[in-house]
Protein backbone atom coordinates (compact mmCIF):
# COMPACT_ATOMS: atom_id res chain seq x y z
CA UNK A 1 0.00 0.00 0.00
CA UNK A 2 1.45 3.55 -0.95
CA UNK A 3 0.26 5.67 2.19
CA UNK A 4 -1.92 8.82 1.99
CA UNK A 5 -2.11 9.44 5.70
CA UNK A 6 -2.65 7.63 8.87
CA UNK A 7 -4.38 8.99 12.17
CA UNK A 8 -2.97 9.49 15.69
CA UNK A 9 -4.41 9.00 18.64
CA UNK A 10 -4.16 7.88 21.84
CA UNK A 11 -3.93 3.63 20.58
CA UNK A 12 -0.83 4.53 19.09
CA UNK A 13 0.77 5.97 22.38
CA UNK A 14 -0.44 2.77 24.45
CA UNK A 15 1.49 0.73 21.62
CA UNK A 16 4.64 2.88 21.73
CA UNK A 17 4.47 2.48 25.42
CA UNK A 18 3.86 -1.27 25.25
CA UNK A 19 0.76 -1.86 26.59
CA UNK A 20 -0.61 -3.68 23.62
CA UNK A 21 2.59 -6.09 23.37
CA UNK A 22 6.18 -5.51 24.61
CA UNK A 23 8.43 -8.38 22.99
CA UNK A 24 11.66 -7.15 22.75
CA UNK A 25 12.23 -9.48 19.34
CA UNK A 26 9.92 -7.09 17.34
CA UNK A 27 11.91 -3.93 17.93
CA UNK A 28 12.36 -2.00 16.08
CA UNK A 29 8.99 -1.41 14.60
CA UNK A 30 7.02 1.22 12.73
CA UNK A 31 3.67 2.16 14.70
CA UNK A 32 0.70 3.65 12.89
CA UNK A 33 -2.59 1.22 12.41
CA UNK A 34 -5.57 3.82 11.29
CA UNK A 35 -3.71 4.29 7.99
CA UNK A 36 -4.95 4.62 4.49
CA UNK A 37 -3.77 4.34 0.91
CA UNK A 38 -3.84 3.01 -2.34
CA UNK A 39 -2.97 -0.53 -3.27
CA UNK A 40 0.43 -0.42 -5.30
CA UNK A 41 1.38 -3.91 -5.33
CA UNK A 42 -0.17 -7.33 -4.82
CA UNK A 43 1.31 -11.15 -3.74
CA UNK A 44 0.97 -14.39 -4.98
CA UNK A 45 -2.56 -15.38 -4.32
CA UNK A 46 -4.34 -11.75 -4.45
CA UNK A 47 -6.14 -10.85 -7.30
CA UNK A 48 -4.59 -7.75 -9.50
CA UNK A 49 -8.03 -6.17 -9.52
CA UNK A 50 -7.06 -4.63 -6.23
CA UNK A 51 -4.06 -2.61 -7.85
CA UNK A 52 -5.90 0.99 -7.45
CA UNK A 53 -7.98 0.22 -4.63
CA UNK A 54 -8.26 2.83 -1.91
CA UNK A 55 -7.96 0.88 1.53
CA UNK A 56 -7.18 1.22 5.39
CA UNK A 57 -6.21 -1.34 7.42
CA UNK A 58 -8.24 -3.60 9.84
CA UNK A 59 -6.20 -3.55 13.08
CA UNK A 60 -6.09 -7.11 14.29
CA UNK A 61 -4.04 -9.68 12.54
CA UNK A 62 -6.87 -12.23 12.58
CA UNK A 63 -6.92 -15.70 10.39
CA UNK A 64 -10.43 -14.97 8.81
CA UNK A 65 -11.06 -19.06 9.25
CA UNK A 66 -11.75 -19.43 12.73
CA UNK A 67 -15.69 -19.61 14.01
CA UNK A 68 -15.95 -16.08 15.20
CA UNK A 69 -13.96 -14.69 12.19
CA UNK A 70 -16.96 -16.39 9.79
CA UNK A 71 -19.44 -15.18 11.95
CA UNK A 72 -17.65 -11.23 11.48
CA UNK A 73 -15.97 -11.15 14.97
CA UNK A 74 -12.51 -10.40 13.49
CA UNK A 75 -11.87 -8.99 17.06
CA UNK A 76 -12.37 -12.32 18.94
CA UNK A 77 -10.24 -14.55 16.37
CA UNK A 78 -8.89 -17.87 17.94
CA UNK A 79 -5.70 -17.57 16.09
CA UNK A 80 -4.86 -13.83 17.04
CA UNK A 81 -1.65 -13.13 15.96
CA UNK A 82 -1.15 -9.53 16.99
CA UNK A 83 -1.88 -5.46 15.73
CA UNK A 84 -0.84 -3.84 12.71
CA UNK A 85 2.19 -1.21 14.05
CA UNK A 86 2.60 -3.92 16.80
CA UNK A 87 3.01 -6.97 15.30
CA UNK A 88 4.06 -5.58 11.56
CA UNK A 89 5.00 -2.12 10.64
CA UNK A 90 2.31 0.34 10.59
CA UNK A 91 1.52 3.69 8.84
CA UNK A 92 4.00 6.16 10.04
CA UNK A 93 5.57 5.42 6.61
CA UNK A 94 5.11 5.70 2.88
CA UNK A 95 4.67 1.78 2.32
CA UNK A 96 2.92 -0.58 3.88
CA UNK A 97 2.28 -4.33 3.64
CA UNK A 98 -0.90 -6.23 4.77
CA UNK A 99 -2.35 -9.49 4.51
CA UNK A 100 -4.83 -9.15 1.85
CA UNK A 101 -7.39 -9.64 4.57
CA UNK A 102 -6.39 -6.72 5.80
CA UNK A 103 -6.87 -4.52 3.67
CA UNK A 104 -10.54 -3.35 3.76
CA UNK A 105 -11.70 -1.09 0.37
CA UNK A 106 -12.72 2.22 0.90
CA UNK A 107 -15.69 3.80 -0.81
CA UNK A 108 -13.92 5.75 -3.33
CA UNK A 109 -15.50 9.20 -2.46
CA UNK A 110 -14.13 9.73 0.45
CA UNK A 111 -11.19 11.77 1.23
CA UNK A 112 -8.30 9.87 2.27
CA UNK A 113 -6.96 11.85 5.07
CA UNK A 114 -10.58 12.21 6.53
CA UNK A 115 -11.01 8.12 6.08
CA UNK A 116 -8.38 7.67 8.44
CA UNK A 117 -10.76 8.04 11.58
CA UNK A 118 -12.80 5.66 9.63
CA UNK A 119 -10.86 2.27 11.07
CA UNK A 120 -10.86 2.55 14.78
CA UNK A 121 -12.49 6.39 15.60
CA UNK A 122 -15.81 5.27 13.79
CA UNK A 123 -15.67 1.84 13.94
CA UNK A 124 -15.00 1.28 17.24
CA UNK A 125 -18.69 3.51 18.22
CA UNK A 126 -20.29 1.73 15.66
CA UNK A 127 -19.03 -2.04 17.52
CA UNK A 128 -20.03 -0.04 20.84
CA UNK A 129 -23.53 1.54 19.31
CA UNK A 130 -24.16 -2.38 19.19
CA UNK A 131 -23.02 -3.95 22.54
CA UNK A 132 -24.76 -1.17 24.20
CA UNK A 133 -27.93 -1.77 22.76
CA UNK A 134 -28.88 2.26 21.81
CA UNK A 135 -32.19 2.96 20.93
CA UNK A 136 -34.31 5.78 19.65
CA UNK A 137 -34.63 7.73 23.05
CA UNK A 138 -32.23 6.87 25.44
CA UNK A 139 -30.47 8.70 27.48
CA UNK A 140 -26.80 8.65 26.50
CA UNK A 141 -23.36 10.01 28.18
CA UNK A 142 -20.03 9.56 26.64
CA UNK A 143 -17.49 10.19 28.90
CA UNK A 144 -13.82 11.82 27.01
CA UNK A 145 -16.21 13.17 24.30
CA UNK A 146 -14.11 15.35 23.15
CA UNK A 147 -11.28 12.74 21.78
CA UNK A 148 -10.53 10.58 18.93
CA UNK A 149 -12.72 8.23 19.59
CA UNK A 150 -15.64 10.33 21.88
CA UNK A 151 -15.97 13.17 19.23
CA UNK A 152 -17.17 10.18 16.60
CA UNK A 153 -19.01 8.06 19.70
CA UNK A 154 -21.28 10.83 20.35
CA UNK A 155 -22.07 11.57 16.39
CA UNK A 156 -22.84 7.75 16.09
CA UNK A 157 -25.05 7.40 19.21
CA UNK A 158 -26.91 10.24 17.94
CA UNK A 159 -27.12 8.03 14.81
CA UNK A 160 -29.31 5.26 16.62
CA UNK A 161 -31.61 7.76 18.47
CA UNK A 162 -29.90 8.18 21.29
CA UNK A 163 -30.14 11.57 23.52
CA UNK A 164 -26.75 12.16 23.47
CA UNK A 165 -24.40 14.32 26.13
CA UNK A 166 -20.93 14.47 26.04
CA UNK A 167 -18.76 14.75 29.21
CA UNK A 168 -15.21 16.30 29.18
CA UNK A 169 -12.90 18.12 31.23
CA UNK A 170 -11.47 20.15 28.36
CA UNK A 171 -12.20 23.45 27.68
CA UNK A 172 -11.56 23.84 24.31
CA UNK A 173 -12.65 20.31 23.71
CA UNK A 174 -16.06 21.24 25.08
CA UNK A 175 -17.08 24.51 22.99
CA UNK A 176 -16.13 22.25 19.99
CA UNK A 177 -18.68 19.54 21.15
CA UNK A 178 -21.66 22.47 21.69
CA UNK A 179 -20.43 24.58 19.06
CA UNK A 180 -19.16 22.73 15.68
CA UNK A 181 -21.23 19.63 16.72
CA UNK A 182 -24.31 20.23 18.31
CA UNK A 183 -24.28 18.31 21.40
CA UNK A 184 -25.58 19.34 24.97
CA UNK A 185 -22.02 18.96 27.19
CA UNK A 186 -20.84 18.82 30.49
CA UNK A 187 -17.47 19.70 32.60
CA UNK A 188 -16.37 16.68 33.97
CA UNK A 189 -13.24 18.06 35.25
CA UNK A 190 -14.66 17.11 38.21
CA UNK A 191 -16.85 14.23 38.74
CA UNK A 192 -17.73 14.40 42.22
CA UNK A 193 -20.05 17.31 40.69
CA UNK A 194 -21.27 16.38 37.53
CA UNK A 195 -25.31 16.52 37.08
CA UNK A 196 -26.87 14.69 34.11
CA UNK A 197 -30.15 16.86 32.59
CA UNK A 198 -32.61 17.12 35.11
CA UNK A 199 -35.12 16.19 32.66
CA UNK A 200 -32.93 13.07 32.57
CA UNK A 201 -33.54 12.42 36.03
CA UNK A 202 -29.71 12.74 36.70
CA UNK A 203 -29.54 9.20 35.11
CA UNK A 204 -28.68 7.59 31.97
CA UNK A 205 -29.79 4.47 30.01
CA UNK A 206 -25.95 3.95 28.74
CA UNK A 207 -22.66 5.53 29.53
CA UNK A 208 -19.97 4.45 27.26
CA UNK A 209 -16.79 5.43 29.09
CA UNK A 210 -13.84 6.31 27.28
CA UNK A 211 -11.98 7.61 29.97
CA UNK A 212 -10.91 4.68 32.01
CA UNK A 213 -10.09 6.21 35.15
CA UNK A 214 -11.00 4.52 38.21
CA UNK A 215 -12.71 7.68 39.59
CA UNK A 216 -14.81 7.94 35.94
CA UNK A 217 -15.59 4.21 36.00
CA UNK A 218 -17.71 4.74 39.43
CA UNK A 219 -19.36 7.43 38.37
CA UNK A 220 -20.33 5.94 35.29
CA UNK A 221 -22.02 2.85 37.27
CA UNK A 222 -23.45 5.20 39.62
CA UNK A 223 -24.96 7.30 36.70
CA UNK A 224 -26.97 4.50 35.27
CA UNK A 225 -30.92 4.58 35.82
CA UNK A 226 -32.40 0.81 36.11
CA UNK A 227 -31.62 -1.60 33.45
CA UNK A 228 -28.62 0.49 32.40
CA UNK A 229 -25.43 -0.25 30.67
CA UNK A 230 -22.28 0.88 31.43
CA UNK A 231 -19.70 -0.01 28.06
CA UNK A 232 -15.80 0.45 28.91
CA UNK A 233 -13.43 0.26 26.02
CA UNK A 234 -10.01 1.18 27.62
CA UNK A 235 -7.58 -1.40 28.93
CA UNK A 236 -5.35 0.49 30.72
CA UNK A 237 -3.25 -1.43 33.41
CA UNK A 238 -4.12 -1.23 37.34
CA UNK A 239 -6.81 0.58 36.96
CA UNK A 240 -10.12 -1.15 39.01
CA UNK A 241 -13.28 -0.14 40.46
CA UNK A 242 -14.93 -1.98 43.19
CA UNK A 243 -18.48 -3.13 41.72
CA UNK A 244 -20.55 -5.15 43.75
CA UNK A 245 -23.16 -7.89 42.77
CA UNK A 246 -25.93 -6.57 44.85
CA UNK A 247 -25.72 -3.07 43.14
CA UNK A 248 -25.63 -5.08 39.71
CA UNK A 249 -28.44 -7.20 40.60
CA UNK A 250 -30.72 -4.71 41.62
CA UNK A 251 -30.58 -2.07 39.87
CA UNK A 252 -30.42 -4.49 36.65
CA UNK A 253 -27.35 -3.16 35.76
CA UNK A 254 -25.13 -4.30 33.27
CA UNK A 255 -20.71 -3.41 32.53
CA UNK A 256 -19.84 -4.40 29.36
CA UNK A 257 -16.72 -4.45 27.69
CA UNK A 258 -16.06 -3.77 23.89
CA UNK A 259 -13.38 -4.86 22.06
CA UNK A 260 -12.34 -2.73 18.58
CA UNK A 261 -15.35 -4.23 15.95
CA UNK A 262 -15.82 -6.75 13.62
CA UNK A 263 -15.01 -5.99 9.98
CA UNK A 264 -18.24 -5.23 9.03
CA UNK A 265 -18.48 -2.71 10.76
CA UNK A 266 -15.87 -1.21 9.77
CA UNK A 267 -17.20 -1.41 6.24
CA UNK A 268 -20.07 0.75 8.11
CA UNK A 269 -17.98 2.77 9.40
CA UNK A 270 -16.45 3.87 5.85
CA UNK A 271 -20.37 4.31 4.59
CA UNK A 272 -21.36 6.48 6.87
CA UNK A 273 -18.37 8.88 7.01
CA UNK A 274 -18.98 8.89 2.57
CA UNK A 275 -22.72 9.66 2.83
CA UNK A 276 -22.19 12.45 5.51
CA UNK A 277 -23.88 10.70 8.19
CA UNK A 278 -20.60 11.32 10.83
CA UNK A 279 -18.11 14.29 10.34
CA UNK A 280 -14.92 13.60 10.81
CA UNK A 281 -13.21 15.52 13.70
CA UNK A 282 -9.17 15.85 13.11
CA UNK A 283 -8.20 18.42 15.20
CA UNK A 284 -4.44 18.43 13.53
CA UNK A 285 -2.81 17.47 10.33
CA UNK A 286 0.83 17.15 10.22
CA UNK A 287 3.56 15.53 8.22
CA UNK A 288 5.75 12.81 9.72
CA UNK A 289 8.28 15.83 11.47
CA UNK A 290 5.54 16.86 13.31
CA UNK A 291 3.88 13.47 14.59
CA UNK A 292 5.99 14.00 18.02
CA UNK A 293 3.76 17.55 18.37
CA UNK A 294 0.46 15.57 18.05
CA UNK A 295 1.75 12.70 20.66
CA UNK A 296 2.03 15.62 23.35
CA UNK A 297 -1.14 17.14 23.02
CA UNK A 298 -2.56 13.65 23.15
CA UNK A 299 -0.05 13.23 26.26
CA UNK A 300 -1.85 16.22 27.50
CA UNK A 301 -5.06 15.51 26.39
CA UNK A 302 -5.38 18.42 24.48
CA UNK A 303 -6.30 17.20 20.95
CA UNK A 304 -9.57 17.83 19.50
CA UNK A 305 -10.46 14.79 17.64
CA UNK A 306 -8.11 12.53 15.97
CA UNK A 307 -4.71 13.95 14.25
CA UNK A 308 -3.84 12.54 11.14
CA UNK A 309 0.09 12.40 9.93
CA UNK A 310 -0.30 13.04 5.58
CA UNK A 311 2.20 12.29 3.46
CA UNK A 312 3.82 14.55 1.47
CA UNK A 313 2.71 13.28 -1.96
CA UNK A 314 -0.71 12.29 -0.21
């Protein structure tokens, strides 16, 4: 693949750090998965119609035989072998190679350095949209709205009906949310005295917390109304909350975790971003030079959105 761009966010810092696989026998390694380009080049086995094709890369090395890879849950395959920029070299460069598999076609219409949130920034909401069971009315809080991944979780619960609000302790972060996208927000810089709506009740239906801080993961369970789910995505080490089974049990209460999506939906993902449905939010755009600038505002959690890294010739 000839790279256009790739996206940056806060995955690619827990990779660089280790936290998604620290063997010392795959340094040194080029990190980058949300990438996107053109197909330049084909192996034995892959069909030359793909020459041309504009594609970004599904994230998990999967074997696309296994019985949860047939039934489209990539994300769950019994012969795992890893992350692209983990496992393989990612998209901080201007070549890539994937398995075939892995490279998932783009609807040509859409702009490659705006398709870059499409593999893990939309996709991911769209896998979460699901687990969560959203529907037309409920009340929904996205905690770290204002991120790579919140800023397109709060568009796509919106999507399936939801009454969206988006929490974040960000300033800047939270005009963008009111102003460029429309939602009702809230300054969770704080937690201890965060209020949901009052016409909400000061509960919600779902919470899908992107955070993953132990203080943001109890208010999140404490936040949900009867019959609520609480959907975690983050899988940060050392970081628990005490949950107990009579507070499950009688409030009906359910935590659920979600794990990236299943190709399909990343395929959705890529529709909805070409017929307008989501926006995407890239709150910088750099060459490679400047990918260290991006990783400190992401450090200091003061990216808007998702950045994106474009290539010169891009």
């Amino acid at each position: 693949m000839h790279v256009q761009a790739c996206g940056i966010g806060r995955t690619v810092l827990n990779c660089i750090r280790g936290d998604l696989g620290a063997e010392p026998g795959n340094l040194p390694r080029v990190p980058g998965h949300e990438v996107v380009g053109t197909v330049v080049d084909c192996g034995a086995g892959v069909s030359r119609s793909r020459l041309g094709e504009l594609v970004t890369a599904y994230f998990y090395l999967h074997c696309d035989r296994c019985g949860p890879c047939v039934r489209g849950a990539q994300s769950r395959c019994e012969n795992f072998s890893g992350y692209v920029g983990v496992d393989r070299d990612g998209g901080y460069a201007e070549l890539v190679a994937l398995p075939s598999r892995n490279a998932i076609a783009l609807p040509g219409s859409v702009d490659p350095v705006e398709a870059t949130v499409v593999p893990d920034a939309v996709a991911t909401p769209v896998h979460v949209a699901r687990r969560a069971g959203i529907q037309p009315g409920q009340r929904v809080a996205v905690v770290a709205a204002g991120g790579g991944v919140g800023a397109h979780m709060v568009q796509v619960a919106r999507l399936y009906g939801g009454r969206v609000v988006g929490l974040e302790a960000n300033e800047q972060k939270l005009r963008y949310l009111e102003s460029e996208l429309g939602f009702d927000v809230m300054d969770s810089s704080d937690f201890a005295s965060v209020r949901l709506p009052r016409a909400w009740h000061d509960k919600a239906d779902v919470v899908v917390d992107l955070l993953g801080s132990t203080t943001s993961l109890r208010w999140s369970l404490d936040a949900l109304d009867t019959g609520g789910r609480l959907v975690t995505v983050t899988t940060f080490r050392d970081v628990d909350t005490v949950v107990s089974s009579r507070e499950l049990v009688l409030g009906e209460k359910a935590m659920i975790g979600s794990r990236y999506c299943g190709k399909g939906e990343l395929l959705q993902a890529g529709a909805l971003l070409a017929r307008g449905d989501v926006r995407a939010v890239i709150g910088r755009r750099v060459s490679l030079d400047g990918v260290e600038e991006v990783h400190d505002l992401l450090r200091r959690g003061e990216l808007v959105g998702r950045g994106a890294v474009v290539m010169a010739d891009g």
